[in-house]
C-alpha atoms as a PDB file:
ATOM      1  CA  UNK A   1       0.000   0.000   0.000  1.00  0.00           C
ATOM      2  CA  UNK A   2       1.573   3.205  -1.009  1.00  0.00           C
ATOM      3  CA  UNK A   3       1.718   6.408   1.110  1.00  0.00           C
ATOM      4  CA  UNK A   4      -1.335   8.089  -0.631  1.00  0.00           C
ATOM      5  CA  UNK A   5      -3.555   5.254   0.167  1.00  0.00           C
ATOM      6  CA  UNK A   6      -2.735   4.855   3.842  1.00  0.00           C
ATOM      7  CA  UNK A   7      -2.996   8.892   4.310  1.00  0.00           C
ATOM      8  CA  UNK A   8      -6.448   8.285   2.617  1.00  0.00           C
ATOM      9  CA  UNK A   9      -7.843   5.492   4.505  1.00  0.00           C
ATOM     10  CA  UNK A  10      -6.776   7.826   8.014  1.00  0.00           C
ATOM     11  CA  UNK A  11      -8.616  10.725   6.793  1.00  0.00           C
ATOM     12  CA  UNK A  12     -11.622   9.521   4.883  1.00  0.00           C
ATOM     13  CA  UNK A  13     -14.994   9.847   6.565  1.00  0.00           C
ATOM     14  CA  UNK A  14     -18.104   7.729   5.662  1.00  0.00           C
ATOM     15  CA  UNK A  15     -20.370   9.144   2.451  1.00  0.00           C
ATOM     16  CA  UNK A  16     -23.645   9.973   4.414  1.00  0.00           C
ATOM     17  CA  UNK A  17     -26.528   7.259   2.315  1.00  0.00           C
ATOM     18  CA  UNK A  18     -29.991   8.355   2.208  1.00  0.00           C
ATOM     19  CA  UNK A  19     -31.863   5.027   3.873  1.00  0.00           C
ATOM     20  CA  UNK A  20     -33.935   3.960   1.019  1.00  0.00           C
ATOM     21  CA  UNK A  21     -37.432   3.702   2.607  1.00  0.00           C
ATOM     22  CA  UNK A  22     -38.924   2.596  -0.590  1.00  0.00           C
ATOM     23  CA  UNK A  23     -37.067  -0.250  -0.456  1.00  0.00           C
ATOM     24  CA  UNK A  24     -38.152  -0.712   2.851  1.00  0.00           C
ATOM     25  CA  UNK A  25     -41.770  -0.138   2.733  1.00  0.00           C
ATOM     26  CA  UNK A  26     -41.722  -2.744  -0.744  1.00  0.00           C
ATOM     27  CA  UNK A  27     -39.968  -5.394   1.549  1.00  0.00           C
ATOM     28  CA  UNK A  28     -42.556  -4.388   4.482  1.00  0.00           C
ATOM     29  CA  UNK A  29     -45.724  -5.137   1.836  1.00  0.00           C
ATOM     30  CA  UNK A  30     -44.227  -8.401   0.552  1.00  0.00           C
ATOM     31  CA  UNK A  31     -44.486  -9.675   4.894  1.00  0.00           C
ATOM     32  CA  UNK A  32     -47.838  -7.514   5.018  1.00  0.00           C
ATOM     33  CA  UNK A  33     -46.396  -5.193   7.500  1.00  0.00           C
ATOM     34  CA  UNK A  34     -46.674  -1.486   7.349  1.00  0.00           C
ATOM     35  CA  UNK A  35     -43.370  -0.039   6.452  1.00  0.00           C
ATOM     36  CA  UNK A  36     -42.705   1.434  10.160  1.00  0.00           C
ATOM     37  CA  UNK A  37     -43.488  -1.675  11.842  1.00  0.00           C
ATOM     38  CA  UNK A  38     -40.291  -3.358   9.876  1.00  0.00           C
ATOM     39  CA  UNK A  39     -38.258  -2.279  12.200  1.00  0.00           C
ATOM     40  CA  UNK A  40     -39.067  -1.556  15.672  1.00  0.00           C
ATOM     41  CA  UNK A  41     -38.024  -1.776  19.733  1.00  0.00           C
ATOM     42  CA  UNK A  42     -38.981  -4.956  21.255  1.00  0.00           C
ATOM     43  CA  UNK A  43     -41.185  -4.074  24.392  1.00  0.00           C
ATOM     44  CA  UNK A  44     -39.901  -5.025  27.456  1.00  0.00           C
ATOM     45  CA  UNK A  45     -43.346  -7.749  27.952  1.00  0.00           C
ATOM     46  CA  UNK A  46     -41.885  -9.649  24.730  1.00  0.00           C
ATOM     47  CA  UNK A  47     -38.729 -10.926  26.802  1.00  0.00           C
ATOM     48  CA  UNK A  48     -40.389 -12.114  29.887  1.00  0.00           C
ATOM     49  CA  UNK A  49     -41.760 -15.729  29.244  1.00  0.00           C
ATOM     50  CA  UNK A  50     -46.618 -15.440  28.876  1.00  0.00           C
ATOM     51  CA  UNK A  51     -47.990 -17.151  31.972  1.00  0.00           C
ATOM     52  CA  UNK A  52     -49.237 -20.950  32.007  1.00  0.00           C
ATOM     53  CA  UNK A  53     -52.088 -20.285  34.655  1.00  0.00           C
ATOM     54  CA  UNK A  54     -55.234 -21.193  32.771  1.00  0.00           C
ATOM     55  CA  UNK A  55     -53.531 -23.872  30.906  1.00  0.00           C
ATOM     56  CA  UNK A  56     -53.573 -27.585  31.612  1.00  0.00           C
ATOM     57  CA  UNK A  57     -51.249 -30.525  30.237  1.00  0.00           C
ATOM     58  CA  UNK A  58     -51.098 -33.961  30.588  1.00  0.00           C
ATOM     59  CA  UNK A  59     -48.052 -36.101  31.416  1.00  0.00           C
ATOM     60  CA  UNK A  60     -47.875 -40.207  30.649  1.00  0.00           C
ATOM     61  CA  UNK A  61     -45.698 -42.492  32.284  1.00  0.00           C
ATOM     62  CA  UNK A  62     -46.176 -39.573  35.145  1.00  0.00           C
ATOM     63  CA  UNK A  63     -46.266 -41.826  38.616  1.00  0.00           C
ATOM     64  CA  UNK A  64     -42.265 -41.562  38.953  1.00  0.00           C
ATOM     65  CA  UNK A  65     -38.817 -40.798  37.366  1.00  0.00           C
ATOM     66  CA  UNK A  66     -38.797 -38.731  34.462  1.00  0.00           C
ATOM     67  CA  UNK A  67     -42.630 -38.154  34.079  1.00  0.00           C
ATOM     68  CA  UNK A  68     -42.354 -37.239  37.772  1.00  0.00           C
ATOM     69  CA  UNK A  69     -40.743 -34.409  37.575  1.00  0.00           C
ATOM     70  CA  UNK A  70     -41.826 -33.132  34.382  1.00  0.00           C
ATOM     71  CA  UNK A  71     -45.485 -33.150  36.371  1.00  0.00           C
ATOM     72  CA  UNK A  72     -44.284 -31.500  39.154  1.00  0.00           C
ATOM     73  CA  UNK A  73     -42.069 -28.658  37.288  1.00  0.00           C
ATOM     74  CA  UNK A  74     -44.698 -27.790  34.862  1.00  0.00           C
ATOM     75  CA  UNK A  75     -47.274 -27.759  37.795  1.00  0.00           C
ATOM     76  CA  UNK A  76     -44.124 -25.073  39.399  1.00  0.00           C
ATOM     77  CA  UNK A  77     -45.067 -23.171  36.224  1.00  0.00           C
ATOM     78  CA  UNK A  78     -48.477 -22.692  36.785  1.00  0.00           C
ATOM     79  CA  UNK A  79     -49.965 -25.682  34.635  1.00  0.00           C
ATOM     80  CA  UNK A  80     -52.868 -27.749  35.954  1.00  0.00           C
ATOM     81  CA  UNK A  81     -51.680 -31.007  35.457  1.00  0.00           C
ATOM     82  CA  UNK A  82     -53.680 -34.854  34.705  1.00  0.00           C
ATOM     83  CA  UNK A  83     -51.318 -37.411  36.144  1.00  0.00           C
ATOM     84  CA  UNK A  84     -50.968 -41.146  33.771  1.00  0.00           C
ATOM     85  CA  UNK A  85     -49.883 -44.258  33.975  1.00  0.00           C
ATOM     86  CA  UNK A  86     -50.515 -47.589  34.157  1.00  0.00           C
ATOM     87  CA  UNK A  87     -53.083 -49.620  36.701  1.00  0.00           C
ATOM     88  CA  UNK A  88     -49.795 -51.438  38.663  1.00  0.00           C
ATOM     89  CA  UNK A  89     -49.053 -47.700  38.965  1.00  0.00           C
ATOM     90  CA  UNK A  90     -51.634 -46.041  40.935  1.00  0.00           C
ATOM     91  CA  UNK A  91     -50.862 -45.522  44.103  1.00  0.00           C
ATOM     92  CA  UNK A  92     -48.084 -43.449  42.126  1.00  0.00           C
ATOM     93  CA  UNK A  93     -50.157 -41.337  40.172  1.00  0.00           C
ATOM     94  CA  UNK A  94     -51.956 -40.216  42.908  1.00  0.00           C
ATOM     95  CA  UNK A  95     -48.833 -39.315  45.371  1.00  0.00           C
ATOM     96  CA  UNK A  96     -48.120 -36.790  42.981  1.00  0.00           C
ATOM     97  CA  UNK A  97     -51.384 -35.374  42.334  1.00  0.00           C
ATOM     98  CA  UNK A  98     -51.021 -34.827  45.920  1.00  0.00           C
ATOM     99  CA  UNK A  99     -47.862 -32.862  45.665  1.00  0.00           C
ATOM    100  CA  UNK A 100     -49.493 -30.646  42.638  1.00  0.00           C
ATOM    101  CA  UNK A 101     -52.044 -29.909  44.441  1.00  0.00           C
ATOM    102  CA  UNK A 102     -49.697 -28.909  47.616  1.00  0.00           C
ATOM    103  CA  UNK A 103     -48.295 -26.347  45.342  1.00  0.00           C
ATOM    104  CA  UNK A 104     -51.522 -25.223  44.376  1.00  0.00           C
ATOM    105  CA  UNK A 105     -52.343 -26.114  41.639  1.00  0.00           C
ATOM    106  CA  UNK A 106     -55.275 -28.340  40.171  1.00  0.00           C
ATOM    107  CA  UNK A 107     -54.356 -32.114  39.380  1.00  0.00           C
ATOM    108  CA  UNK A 108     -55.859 -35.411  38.353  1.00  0.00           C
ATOM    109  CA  UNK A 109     -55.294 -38.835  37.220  1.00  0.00           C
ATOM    110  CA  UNK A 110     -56.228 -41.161  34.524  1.00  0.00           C
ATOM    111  CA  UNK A 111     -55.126 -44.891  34.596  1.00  0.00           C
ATOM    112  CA  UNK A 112     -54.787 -45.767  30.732  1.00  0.00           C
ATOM    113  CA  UNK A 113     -52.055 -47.707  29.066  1.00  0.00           C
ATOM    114  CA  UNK A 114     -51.237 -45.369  25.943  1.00  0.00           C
ATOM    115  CA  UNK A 115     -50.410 -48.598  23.457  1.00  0.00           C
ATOM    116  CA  UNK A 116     -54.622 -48.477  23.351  1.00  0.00           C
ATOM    117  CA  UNK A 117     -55.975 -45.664  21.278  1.00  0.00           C
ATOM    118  CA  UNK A 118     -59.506 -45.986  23.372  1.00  0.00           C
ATOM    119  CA  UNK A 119     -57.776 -46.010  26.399  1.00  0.00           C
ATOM    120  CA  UNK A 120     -56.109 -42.613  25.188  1.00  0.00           C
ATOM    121  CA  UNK A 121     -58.967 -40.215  24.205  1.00  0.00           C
ATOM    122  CA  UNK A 122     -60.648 -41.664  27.525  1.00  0.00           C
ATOM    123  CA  UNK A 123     -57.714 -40.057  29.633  1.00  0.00           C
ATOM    124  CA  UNK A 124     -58.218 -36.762  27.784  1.00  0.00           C
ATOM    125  CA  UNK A 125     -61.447 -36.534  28.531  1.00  0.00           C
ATOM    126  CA  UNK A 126     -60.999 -37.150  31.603  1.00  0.00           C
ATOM    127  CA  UNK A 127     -58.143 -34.408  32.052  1.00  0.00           C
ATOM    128  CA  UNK A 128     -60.424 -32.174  29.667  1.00  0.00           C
ATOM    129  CA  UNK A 129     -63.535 -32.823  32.059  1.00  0.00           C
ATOM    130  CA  UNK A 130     -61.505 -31.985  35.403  1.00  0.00           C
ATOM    131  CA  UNK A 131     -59.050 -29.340  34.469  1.00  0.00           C
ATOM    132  CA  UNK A 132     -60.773 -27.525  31.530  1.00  0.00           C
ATOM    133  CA  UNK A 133     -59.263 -27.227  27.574  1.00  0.00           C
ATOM    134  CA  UNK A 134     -56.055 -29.130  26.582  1.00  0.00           C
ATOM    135  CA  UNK A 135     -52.970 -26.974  26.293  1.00  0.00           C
ATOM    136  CA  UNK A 136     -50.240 -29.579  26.194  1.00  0.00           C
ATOM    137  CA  UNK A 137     -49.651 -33.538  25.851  1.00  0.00           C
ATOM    138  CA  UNK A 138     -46.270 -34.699  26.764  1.00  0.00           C
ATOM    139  CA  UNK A 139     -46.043 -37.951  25.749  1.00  0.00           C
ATOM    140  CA  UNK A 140     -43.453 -38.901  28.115  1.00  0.00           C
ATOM    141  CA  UNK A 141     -44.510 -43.085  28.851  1.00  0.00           C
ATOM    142  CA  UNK A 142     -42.093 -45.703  27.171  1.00  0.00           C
ATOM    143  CA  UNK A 143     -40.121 -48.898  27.746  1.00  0.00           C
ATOM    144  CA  UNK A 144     -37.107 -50.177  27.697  1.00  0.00           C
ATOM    145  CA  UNK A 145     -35.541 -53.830  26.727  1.00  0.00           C
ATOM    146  CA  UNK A 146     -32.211 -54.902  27.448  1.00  0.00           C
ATOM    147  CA  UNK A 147     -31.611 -57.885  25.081  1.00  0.00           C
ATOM    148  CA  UNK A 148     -29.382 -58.488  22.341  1.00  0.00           C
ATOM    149  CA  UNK A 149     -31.196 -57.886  19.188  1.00  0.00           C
ATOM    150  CA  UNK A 150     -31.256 -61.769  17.949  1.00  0.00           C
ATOM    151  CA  UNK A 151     -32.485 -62.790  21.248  1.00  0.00           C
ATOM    152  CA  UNK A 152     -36.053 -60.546  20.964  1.00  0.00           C
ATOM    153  CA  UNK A 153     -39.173 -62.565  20.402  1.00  0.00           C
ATOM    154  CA  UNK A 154     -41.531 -61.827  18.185  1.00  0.00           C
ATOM    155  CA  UNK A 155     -43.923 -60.624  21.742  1.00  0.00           C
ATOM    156  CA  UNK A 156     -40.868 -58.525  22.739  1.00  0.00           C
ATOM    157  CA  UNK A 157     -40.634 -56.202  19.248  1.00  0.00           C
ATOM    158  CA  UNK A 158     -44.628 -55.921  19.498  1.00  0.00           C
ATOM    159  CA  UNK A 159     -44.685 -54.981  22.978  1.00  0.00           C
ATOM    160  CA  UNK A 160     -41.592 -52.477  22.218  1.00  0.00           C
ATOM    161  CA  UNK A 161     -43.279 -50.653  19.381  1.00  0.00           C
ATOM    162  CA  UNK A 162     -47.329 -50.769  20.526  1.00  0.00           C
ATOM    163  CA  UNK A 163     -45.937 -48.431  23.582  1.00  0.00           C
ATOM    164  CA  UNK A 164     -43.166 -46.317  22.195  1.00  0.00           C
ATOM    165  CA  UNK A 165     -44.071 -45.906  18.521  1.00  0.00           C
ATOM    166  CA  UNK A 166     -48.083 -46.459  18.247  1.00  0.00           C
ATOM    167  CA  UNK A 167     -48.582 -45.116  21.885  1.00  0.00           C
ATOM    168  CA  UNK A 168     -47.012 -41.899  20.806  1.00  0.00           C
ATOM    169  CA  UNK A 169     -48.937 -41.537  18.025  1.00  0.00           C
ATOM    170  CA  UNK A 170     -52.278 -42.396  20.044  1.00  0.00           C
ATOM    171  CA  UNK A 171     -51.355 -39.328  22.383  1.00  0.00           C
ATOM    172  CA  UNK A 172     -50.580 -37.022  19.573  1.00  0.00           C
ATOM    173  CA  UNK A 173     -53.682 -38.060  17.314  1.00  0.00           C
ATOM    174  CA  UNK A 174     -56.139 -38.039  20.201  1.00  0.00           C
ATOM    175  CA  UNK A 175     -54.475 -34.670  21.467  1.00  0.00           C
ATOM    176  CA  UNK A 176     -54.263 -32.883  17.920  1.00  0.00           C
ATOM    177  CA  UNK A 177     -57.615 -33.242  18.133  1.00  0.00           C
ATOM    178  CA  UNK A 178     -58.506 -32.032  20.949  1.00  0.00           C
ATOM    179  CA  UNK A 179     -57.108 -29.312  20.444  1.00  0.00           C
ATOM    180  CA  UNK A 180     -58.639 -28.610  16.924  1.00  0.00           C
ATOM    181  CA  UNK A 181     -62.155 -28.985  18.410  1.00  0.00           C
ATOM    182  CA  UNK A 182     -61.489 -26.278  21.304  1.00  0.00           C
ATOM    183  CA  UNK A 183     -60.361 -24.168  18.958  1.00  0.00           C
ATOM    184  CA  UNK A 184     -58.657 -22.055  21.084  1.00  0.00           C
ATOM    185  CA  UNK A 185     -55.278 -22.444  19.411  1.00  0.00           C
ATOM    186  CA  UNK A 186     -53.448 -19.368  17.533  1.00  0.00           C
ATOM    187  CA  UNK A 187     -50.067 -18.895  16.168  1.00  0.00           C
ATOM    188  CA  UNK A 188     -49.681 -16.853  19.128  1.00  0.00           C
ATOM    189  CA  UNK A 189     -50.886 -19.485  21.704  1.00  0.00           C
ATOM    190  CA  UNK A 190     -50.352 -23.063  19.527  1.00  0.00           C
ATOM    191  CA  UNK A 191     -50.862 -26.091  21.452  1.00  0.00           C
ATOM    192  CA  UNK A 192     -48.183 -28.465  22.840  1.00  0.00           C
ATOM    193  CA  UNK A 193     -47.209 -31.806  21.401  1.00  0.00           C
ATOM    194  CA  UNK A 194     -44.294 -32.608  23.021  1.00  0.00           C
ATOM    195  CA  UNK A 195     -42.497 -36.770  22.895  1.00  0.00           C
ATOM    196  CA  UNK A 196     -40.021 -38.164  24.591  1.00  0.00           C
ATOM    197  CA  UNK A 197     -37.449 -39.838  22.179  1.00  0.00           C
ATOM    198  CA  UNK A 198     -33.745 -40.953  23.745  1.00  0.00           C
ATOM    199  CA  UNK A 199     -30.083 -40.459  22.457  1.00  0.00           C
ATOM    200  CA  UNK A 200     -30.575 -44.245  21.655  1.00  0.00           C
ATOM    201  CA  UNK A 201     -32.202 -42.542  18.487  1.00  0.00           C
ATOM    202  CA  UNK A 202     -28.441 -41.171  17.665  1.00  0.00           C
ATOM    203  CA  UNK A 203     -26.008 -43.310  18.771  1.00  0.00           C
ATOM    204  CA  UNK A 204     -26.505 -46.907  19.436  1.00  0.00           C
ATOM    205  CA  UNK A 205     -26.077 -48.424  22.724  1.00  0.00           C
ATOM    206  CA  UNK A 206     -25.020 -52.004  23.348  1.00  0.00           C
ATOM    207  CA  UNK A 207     -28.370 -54.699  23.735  1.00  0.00           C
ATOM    208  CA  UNK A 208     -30.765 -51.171  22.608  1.00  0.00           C
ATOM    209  CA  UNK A 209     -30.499 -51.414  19.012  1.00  0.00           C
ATOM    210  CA  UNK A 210     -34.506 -51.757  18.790  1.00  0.00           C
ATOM    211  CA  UNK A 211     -34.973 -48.849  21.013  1.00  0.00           C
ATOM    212  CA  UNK A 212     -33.346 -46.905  18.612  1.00  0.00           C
ATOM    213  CA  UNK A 213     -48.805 -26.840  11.966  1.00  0.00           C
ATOM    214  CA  UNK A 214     -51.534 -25.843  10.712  1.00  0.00           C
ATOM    215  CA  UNK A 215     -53.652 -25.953  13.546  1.00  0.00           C
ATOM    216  CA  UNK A 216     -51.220 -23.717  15.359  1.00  0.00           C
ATOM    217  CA  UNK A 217     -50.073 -27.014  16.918  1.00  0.00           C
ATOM    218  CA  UNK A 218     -46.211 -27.367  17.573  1.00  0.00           C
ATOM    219  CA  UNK A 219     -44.711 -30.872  17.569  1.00  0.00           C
ATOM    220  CA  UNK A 220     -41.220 -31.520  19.631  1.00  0.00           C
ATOM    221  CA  UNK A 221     -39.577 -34.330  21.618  1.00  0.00           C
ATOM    222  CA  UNK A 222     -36.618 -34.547  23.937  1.00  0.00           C
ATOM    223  CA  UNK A 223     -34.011 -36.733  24.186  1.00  0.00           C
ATOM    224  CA  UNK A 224     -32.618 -37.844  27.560  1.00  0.00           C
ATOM    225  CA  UNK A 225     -29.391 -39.467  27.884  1.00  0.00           C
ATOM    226  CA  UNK A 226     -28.423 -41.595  31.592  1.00  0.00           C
ATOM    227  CA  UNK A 227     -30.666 -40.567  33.664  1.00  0.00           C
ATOM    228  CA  UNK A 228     -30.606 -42.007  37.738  1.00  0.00           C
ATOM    229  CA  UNK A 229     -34.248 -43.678  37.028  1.00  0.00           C
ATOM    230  CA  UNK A 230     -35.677 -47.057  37.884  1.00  0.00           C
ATOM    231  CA  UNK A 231     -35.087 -48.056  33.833  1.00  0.00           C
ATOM    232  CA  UNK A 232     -31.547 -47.235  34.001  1.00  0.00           C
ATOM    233  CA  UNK A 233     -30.760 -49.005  36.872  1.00  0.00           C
ATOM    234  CA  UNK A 234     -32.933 -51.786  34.943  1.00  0.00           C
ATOM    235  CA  UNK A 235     -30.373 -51.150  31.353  1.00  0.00           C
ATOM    236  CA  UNK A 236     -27.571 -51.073  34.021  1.00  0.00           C
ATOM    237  CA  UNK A 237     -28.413 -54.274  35.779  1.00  0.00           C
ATOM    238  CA  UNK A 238     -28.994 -56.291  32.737  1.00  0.00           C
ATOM    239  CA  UNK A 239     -25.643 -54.736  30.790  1.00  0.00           C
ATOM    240  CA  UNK A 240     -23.398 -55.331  33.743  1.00  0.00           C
ATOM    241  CA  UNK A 241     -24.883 -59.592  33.823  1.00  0.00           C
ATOM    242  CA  UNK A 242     -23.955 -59.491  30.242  1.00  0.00           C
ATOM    243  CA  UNK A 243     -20.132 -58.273  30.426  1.00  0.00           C
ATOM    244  CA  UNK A 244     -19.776 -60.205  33.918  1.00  0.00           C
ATOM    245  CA  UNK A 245     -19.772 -56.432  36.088  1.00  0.00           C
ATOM    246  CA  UNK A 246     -21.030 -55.757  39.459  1.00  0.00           C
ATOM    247  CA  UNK A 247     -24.127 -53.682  39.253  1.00  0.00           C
ATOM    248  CA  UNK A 248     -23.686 -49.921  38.947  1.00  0.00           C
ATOM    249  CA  UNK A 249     -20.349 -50.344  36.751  1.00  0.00           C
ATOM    250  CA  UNK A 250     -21.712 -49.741  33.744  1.00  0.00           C
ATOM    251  CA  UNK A 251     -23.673 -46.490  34.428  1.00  0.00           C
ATOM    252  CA  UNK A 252     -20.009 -45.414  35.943  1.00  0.00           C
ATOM    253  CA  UNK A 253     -18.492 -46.510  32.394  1.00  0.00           C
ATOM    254  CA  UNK A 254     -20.618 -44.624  30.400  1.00  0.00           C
ATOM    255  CA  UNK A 255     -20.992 -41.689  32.146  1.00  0.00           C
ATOM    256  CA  UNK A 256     -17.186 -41.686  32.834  1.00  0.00           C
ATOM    257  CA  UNK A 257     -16.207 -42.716  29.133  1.00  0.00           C
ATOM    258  CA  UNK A 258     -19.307 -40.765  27.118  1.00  0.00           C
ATOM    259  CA  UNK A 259     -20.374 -37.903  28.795  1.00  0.00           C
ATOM    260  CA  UNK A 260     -18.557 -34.470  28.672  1.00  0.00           C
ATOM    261  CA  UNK A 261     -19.681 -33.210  32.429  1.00  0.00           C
ATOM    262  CA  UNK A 262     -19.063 -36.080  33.893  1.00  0.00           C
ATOM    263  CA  UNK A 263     -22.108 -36.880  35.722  1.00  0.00           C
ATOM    264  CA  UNK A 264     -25.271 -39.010  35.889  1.00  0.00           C
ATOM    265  CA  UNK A 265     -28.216 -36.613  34.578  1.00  0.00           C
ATOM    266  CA  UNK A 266     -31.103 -36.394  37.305  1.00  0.00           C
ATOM    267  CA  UNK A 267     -35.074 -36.517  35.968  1.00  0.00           C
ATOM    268  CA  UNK A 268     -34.832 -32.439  36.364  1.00  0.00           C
ATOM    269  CA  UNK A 269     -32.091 -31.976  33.937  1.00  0.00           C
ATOM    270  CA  UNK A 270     -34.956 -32.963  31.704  1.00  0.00           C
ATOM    271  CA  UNK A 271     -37.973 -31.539  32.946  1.00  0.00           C
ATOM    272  CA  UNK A 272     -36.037 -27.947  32.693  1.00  0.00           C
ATOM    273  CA  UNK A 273     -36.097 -28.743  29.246  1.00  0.00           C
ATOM    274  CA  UNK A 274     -39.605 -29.439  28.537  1.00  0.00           C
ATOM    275  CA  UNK A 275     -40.962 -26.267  30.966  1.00  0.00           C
ATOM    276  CA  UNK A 276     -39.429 -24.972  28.055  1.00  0.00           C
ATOM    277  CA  UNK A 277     -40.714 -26.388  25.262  1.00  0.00           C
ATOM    278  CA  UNK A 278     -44.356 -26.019  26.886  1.00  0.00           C
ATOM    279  CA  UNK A 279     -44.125 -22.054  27.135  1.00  0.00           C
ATOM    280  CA  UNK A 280     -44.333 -19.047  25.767  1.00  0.00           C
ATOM    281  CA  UNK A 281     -40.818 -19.353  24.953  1.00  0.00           C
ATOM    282  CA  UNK A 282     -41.263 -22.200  22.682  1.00  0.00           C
ATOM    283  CA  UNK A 283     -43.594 -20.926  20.330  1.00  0.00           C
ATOM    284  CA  UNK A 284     -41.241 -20.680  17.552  1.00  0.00           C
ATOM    285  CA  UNK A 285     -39.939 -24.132  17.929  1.00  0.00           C
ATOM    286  CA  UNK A 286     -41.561 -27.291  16.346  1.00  0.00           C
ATOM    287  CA  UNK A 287     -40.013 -30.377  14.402  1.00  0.00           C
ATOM    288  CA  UNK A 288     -37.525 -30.762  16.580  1.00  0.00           C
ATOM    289  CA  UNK A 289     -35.644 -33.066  19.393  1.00  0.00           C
ATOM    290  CA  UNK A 290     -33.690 -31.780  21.620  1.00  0.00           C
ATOM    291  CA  UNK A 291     -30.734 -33.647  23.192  1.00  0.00           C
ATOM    292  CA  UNK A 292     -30.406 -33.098  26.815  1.00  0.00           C
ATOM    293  CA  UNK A 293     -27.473 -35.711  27.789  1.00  0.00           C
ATOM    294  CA  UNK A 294     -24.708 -33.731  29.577  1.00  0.00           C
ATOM    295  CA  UNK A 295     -22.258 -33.807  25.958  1.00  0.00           C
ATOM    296  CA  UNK A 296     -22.917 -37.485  24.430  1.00  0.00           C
ATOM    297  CA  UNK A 297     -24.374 -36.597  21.190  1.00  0.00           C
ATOM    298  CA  UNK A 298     -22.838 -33.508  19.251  1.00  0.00           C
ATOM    299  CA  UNK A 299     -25.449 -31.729  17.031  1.00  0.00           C
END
């Protein structure tokens, strides 16, 4: 660079440009907006997350671990919440309707196993009757198997599927439309489908290889990775019995050999991540999973 380009580029100043508002009001009419609403200050009400009180959800697989919490933390966030599970489950379910209700808010609970479609729009009801319109269905219930892949039976895929794959769908069918017949849903309100899927779905583990809008509806699912639950210490059991481990080593292995912070993830780890996806905060989100593991899968 020679000495008359350096003494220009220290003294030149910027050529004032005359914003070109026809461009701007052109752009504004193609989005339907008026050409001073293009741009404008967020108000200070658009960064604080809308209020859930009103709003009720219902949580399968809800009498402990991961449904558990996800109960109790959207019931912290002002949901009314209808408790599911199984009948060997009961006595679960209604422990923590008790604790929703300690916290004030409004809870019931509706046996049905959600691999039976009739089973399924029964339990809305039943949440719809006691708690008012359906906001959100978190289709949390599932299963797990620990067994090689050539030693499932027939009964074993079945049973595997009919809850995790057709019992999903039954709780987002029979919730979809619920939701269209209240309509009550806007792109500023949508309702909630929300799954639980697993980093399984990612990254294989060892004897899991088979457990790998507009209706202003948002679909989403989350995917936990090792979470302290009674199905890990199930996948742990049966894992440790196959490579001849005391129990507990091979939740220590994987955490210690898989996960970036180190630690076993606890149910609340995951319902954080869900109060999310069933607010305000969410309503720009849908067609996704989101990985909440502690750093196994990279996306």
């Amino acid at each position: 660079m020679n000495s008359f380009s350096r003494a220009t580029l220290r003294t030149a100043r910027p050529i004032p440009v005359k914003p070109n508002t026809t461009q701007y009001s052109v752009v504004a009419s193609r989005l339907r907006l008026a050409p001073h609403q293009f741009c404008r200050a967020s108000s200070s009400s658009e960064h604080q997350r809308e209020s859930n009180t009103g709003k009720s959800a219902i949580v399968t697989g809800s009498s402990r671990g991961i449904g558990k919490s996800i109960a109790l933390r959207l019931a912290t966030d002002g949901y009314d919440v209808c408790i599911n599970d199984i009948g060997a489950n009961a006595e679960g379910c209604m422990e923590v309707v008790e604790e929703i209700r300690a916290i004030g808010r409004k809870s019931c609970f509706a046996i049905a196993d959600v691999s039976k479609r009739g089973e399924v729009a029964n339990m809305i009801q039943t949440s719809v009757k006691e708690l008012g319109p359906l906001s959100t269905m978190v289709a949390n219930a599932g299963i797990a198997q620990v067994k090689a892949l050539l030693d499932l039976t027939e009964q074993d895929f079945e049973h595997m599927l009919a809850v995790n794959v057709t019992g999903l769908h039954n709780c987002y069918a029979e919730a979809a439309k619920q939701m269209i017949s209240q309509h009550d849903r806007t792109p500023d309100n949508p309702g909630k489908l929300i799954g639980a899927a697993s980093i399984v779905a990612f990254k294989p583990f060892a004897l899991l290889s088979h457990y790998s809008a507009k209706h202003n509806i948002t679909v989403n699912a989350y995917a936990p990775g090792i979470v302290g639950t009674a199905m890990w210490e199930i996948i742990d059991s049966e894992l440790a019995k196959k490579k001849g481990q005391p129990k507990g080593s091979m939740i220590k292995k994987y955490v210690h050999d898989s996960t970036a912070l180190g630690r076993v993830s606890v149910p609340e780890d995951v319902s954080k991540l869900v109060s999310f996806l069933a607010s305000s905060d969410s309503n720009f989100v849908t067609g996704q999973t989101q990985v909440v593991d502690g750093g196994i899968i990279y996306t």
